[in-house]
C-alpha atoms as a PDB file:
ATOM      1  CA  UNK A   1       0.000   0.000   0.000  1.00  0.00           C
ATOM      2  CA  UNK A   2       1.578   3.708  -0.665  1.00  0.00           C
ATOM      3  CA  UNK A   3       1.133   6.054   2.093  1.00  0.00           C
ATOM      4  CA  UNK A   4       0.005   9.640   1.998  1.00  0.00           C
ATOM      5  CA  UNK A   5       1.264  11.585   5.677  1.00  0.00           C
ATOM      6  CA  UNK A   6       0.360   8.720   7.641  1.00  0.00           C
ATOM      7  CA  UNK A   7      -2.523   7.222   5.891  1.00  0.00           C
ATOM      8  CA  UNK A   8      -2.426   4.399   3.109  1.00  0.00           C
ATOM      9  CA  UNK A   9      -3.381   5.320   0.019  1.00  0.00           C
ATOM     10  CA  UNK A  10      -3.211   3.827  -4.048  1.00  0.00           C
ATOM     11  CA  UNK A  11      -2.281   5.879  -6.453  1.00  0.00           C
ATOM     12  CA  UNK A  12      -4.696   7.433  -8.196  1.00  0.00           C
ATOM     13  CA  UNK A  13      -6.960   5.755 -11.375  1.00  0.00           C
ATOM     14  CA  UNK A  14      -6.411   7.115 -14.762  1.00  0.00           C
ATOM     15  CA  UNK A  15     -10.146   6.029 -15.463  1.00  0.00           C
ATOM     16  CA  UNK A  16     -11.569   7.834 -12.337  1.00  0.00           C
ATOM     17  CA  UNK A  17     -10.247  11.171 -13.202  1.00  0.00           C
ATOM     18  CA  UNK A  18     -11.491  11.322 -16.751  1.00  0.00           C
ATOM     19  CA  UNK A  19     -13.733   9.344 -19.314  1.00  0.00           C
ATOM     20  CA  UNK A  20     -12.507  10.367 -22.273  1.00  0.00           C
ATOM     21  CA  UNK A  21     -15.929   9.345 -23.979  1.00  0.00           C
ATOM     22  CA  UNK A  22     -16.080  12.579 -25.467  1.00  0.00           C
ATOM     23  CA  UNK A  23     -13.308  12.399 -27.297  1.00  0.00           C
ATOM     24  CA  UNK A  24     -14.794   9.559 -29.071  1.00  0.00           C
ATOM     25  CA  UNK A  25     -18.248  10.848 -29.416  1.00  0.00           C
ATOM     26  CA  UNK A  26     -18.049  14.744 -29.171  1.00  0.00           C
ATOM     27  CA  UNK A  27     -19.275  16.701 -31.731  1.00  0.00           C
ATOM     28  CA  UNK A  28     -16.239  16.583 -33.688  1.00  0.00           C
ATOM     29  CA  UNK A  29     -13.930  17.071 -31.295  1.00  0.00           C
ATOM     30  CA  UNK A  30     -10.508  14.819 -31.065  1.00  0.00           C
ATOM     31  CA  UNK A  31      -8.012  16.812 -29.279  1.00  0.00           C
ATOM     32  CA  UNK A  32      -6.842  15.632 -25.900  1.00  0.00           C
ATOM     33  CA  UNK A  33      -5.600  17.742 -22.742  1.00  0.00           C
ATOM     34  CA  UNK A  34      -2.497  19.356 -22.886  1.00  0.00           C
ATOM     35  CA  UNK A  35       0.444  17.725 -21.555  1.00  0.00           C
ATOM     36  CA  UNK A  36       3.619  19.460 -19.627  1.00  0.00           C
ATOM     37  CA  UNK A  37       6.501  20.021 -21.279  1.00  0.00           C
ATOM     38  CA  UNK A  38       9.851  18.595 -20.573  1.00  0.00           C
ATOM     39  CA  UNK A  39      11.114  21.881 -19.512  1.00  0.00           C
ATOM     40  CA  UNK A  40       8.808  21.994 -16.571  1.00  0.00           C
ATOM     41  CA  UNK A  41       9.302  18.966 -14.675  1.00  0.00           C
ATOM     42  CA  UNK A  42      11.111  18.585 -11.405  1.00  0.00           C
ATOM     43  CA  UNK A  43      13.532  21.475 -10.697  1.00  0.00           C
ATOM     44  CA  UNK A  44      17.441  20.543  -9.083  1.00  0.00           C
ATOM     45  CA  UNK A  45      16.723  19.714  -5.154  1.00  0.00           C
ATOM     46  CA  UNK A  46      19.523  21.653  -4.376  1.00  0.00           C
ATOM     47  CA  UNK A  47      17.327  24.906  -5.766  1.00  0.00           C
ATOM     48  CA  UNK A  48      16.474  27.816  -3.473  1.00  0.00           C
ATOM     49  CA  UNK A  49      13.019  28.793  -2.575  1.00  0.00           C
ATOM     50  CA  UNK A  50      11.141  31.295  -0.773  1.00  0.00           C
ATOM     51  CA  UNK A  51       8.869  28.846   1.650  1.00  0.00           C
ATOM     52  CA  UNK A  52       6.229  30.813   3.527  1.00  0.00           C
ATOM     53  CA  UNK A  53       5.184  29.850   7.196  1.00  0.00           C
ATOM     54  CA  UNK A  54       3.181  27.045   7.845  1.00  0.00           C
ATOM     55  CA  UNK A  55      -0.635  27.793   8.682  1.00  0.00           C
ATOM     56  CA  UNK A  56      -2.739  26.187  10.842  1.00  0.00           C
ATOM     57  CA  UNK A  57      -5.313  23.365   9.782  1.00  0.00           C
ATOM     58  CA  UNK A  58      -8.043  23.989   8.244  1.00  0.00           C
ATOM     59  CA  UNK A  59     -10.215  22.406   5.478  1.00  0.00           C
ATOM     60  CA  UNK A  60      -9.889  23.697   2.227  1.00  0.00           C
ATOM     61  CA  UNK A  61     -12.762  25.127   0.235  1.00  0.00           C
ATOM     62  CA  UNK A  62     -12.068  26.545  -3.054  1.00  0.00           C
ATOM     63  CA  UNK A  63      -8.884  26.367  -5.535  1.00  0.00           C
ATOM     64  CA  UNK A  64      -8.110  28.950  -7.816  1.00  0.00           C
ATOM     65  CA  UNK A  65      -5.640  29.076 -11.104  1.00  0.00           C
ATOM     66  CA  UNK A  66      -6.148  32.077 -12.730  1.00  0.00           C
ATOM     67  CA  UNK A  67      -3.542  30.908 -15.746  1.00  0.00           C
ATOM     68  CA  UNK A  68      -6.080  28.118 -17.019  1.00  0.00           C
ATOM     69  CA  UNK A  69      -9.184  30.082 -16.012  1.00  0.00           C
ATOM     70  CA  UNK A  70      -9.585  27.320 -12.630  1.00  0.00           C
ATOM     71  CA  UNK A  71     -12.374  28.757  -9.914  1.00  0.00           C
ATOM     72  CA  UNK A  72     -13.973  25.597  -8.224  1.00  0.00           C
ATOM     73  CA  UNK A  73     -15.576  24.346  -5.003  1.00  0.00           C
ATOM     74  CA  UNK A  74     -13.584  21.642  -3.180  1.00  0.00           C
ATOM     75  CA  UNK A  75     -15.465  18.734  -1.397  1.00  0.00           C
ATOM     76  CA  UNK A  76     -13.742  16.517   0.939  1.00  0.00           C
ATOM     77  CA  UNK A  77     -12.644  12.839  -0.380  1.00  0.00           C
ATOM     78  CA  UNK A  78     -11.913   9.717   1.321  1.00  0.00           C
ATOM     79  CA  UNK A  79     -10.459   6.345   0.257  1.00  0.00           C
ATOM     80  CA  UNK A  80     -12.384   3.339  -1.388  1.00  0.00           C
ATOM     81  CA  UNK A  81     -12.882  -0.102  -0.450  1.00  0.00           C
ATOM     82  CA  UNK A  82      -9.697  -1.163  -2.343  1.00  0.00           C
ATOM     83  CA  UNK A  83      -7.615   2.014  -0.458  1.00  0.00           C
ATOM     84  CA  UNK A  84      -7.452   3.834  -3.826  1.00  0.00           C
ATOM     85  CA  UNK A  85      -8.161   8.055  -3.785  1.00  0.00           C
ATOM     86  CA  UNK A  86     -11.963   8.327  -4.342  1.00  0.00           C
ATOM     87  CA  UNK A  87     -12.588  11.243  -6.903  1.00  0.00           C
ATOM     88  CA  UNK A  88     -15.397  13.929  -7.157  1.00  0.00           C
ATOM     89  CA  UNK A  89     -18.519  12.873  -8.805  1.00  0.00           C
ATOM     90  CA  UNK A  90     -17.951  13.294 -12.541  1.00  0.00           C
ATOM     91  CA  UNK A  91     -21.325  14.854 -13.656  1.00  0.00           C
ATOM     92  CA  UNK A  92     -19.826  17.890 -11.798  1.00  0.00           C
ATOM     93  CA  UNK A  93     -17.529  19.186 -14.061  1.00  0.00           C
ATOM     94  CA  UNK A  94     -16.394  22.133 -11.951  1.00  0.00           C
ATOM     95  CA  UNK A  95     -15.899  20.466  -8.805  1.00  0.00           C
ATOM     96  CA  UNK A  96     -12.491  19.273  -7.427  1.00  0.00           C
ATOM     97  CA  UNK A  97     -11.777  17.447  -3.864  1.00  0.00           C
ATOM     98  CA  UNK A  98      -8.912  17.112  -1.164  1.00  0.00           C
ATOM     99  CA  UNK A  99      -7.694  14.531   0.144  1.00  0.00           C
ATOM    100  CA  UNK A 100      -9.237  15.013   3.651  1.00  0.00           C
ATOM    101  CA  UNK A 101      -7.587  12.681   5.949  1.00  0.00           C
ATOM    102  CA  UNK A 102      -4.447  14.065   4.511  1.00  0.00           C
ATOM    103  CA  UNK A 103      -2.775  17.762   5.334  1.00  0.00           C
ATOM    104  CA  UNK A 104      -4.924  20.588   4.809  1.00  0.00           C
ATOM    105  CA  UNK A 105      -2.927  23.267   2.217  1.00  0.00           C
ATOM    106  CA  UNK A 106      -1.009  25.709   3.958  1.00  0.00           C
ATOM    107  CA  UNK A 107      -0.468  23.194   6.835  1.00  0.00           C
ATOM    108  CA  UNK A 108       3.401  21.746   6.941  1.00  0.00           C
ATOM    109  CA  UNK A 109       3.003  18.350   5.283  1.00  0.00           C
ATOM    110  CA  UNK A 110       1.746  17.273   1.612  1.00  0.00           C
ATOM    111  CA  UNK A 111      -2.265  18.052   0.672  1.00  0.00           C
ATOM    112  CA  UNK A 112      -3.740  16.390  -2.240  1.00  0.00           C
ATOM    113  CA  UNK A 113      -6.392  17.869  -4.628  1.00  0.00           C
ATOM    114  CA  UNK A 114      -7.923  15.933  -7.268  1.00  0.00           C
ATOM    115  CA  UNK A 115     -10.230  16.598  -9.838  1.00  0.00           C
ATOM    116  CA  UNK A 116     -11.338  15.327 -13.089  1.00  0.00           C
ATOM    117  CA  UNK A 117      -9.767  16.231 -16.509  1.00  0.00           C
ATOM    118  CA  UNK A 118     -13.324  15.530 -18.285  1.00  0.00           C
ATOM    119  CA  UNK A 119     -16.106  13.683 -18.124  1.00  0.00           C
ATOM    120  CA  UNK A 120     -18.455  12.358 -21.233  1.00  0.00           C
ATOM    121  CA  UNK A 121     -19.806  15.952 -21.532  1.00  0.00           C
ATOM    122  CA  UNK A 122     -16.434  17.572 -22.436  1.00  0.00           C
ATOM    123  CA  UNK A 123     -13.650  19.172 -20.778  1.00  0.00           C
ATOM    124  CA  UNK A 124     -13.905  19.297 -16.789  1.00  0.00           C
ATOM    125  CA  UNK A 125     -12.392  21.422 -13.918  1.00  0.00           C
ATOM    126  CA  UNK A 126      -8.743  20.436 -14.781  1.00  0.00           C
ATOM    127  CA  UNK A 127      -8.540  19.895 -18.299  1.00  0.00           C
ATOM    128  CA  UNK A 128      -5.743  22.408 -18.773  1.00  0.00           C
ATOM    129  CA  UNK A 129      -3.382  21.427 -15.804  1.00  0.00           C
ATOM    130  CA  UNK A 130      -0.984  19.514 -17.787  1.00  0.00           C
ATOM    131  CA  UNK A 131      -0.751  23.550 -19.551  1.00  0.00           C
ATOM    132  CA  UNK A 132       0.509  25.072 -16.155  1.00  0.00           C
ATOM    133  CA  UNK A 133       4.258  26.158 -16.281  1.00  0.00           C
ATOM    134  CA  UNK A 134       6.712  26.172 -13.129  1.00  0.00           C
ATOM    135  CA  UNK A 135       6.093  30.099 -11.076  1.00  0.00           C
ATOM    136  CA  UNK A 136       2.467  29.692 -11.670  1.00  0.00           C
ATOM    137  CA  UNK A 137       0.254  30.643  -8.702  1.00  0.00           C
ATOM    138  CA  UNK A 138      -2.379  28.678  -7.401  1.00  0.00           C
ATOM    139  CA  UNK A 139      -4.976  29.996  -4.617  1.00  0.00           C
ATOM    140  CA  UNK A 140      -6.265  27.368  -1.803  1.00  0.00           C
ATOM    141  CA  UNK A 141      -9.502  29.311   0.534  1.00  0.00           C
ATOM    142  CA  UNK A 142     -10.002  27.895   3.592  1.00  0.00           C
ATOM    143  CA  UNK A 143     -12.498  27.596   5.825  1.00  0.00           C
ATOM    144  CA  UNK A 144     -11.100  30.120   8.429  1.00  0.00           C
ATOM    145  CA  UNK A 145     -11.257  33.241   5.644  1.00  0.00           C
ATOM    146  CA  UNK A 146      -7.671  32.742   5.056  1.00  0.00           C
ATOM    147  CA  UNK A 147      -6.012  32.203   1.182  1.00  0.00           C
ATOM    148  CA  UNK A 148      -2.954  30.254   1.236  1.00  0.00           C
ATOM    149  CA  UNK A 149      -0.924  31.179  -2.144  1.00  0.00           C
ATOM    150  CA  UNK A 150       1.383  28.217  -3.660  1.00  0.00           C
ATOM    151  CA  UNK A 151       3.852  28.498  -6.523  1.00  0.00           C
ATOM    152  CA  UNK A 152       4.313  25.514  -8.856  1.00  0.00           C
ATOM    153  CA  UNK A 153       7.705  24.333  -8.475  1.00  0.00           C
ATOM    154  CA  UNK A 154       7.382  21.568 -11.586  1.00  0.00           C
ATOM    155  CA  UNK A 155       4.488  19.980 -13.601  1.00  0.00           C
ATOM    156  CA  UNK A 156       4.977  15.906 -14.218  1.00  0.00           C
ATOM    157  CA  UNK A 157       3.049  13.551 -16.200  1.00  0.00           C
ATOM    158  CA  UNK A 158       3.362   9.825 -15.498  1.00  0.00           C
ATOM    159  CA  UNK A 159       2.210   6.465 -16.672  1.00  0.00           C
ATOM    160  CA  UNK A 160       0.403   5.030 -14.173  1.00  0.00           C
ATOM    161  CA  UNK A 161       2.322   1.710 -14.284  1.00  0.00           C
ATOM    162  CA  UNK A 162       5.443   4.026 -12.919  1.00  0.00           C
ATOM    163  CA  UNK A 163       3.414   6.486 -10.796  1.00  0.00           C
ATOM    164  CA  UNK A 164       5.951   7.435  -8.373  1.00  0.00           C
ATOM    165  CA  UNK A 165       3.749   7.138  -5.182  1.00  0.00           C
ATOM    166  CA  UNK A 166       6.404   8.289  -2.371  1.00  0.00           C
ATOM    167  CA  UNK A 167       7.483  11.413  -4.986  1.00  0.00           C
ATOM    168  CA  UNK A 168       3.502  12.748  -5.052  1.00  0.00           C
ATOM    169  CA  UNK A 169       2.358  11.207  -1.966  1.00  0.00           C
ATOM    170  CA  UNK A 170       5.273  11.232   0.350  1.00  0.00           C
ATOM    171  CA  UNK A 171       5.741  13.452   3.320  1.00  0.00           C
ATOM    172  CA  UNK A 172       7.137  17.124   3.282  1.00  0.00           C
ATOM    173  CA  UNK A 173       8.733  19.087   5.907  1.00  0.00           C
ATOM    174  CA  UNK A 174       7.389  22.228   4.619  1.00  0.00           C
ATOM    175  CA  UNK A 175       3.826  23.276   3.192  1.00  0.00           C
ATOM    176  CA  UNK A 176       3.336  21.567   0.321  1.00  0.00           C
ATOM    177  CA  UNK A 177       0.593  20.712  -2.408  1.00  0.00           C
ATOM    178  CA  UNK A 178       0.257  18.464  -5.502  1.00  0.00           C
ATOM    179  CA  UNK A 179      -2.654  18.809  -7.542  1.00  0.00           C
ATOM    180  CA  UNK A 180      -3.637  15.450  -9.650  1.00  0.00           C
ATOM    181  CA  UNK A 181      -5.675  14.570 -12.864  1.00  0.00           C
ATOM    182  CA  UNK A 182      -5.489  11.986 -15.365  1.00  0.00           C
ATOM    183  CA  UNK A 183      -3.146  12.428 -18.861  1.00  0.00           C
ATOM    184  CA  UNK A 184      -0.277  10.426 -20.372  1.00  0.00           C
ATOM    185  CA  UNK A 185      -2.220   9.704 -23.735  1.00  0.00           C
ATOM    186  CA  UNK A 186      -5.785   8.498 -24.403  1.00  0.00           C
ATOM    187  CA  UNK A 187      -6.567   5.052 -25.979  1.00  0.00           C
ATOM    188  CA  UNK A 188      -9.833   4.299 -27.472  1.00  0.00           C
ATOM    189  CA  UNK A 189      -9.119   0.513 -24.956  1.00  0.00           C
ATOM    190  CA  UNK A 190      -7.571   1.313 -22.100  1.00  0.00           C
ATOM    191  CA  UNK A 191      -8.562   5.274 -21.453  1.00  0.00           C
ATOM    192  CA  UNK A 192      -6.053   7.143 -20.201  1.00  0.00           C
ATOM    193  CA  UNK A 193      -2.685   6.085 -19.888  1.00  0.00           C
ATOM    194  CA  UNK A 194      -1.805   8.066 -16.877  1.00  0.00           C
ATOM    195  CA  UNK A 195      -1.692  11.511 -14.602  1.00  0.00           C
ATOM    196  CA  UNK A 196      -0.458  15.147 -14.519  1.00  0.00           C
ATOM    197  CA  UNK A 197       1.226  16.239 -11.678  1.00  0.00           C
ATOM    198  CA  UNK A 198       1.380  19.851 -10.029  1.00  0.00           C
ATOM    199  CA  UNK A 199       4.046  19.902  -7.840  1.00  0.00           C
ATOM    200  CA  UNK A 200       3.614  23.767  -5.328  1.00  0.00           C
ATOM    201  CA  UNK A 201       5.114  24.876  -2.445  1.00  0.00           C
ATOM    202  CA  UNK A 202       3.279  27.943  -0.009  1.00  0.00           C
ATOM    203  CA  UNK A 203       4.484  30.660  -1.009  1.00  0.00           C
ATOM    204  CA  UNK A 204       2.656  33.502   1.225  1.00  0.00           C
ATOM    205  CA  UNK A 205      -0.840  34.200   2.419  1.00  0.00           C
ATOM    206  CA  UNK A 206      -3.717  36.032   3.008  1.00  0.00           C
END
């Protein structure tokens, strides 16, 4: 089982975060999401960053990414029977979730957020992540009034055969975020072939 601060967790399913029906059946439509470049994976761990305090817990309730036009909800997820990541329901296409057993953002540690990169409708809430370059700024509100402000230190894709669970999942000794959907390819068999990674760090707050 991979392990998420403390609590055991799967990696998540390429078919849960995304259908990819409507790329079959869409009204003409074929393209898939975008995928991140080369250029903006993982940065030299020997790199300095500004790190903002940690913040205190508190649940999450909206993320915002004002590069790829992101402004959604966030409801709280568990895990499933077989320990996996659950996901948001997919009819809601502008609804992400957090991993809510986990770290809350801000807090020192690693919080998840998850949320689907369509559904058989069309594009969903994080369609474009796999477009996100490193310096980008993502917004977390929380349920005490505060924002906690992350900058995106590198943006990953993966097959999910080689998801590198302790890399996304593992624990952090600073504020930390990674924000997950499926990508790596679409086949017409097997869906998607894998999931883009945000890797952030807290940068300030609000």
């Amino acid at each position: 089982m991979r392990k998420v601060n403390n609590f055991a967790i799967a990696a998540v399913s390429t078919v849960a975060l995304g259908s990819g029906a409507w790329l079959l059946h869409g009204a003409g439509i074929t393209h898939a999401p975008p995928q991140p470049a080369p250029a903006e994976g993982l940065p030299d761990p020997g790199e300095e960053r500004l790190t903002a305090p940690a913040l205190p817990p508190s649940p999450p309730t909206r993320i915002r990414i004002p590069a790829i036009r992101v402004d959604a909800p966030l409801t709280g997820l568990g895990l499933t029977p077989s320990g996996s990541l659950d996901v948001p329901p997919a009819a809601e296409k502008n609804l992400a979730g957090w991993y809510e057993r986990g770290t809350t953002p801000g807090e020192r540690g690693t919080a998840i957020i998850a949320g689907h990169v369509d559904n058989t409708d069309g594009p969903a809430v994080f369609y474009d992540l796999g477009a996100l370059k490193k310096g980008t700024t993502i917004e977390v509100d929380r349920r005490d009034g505060g924002v906690a402000v992350f900058t995106v230190d590198a943006v990953e894709v993966y097959e999910a055969k080689n998801f590198p669970d302790d890399k996304v999942y593992g624990a952090a000794h600073r504020p930390e975020l990674r924000v997950i959907t499926c990508g790596g390819g679409y086949s017409k068999t097997t869906g998607y072939q894998g999931n883009v990674v945000v890797f952030a760090h807290l940068t300030g707050s609000r």
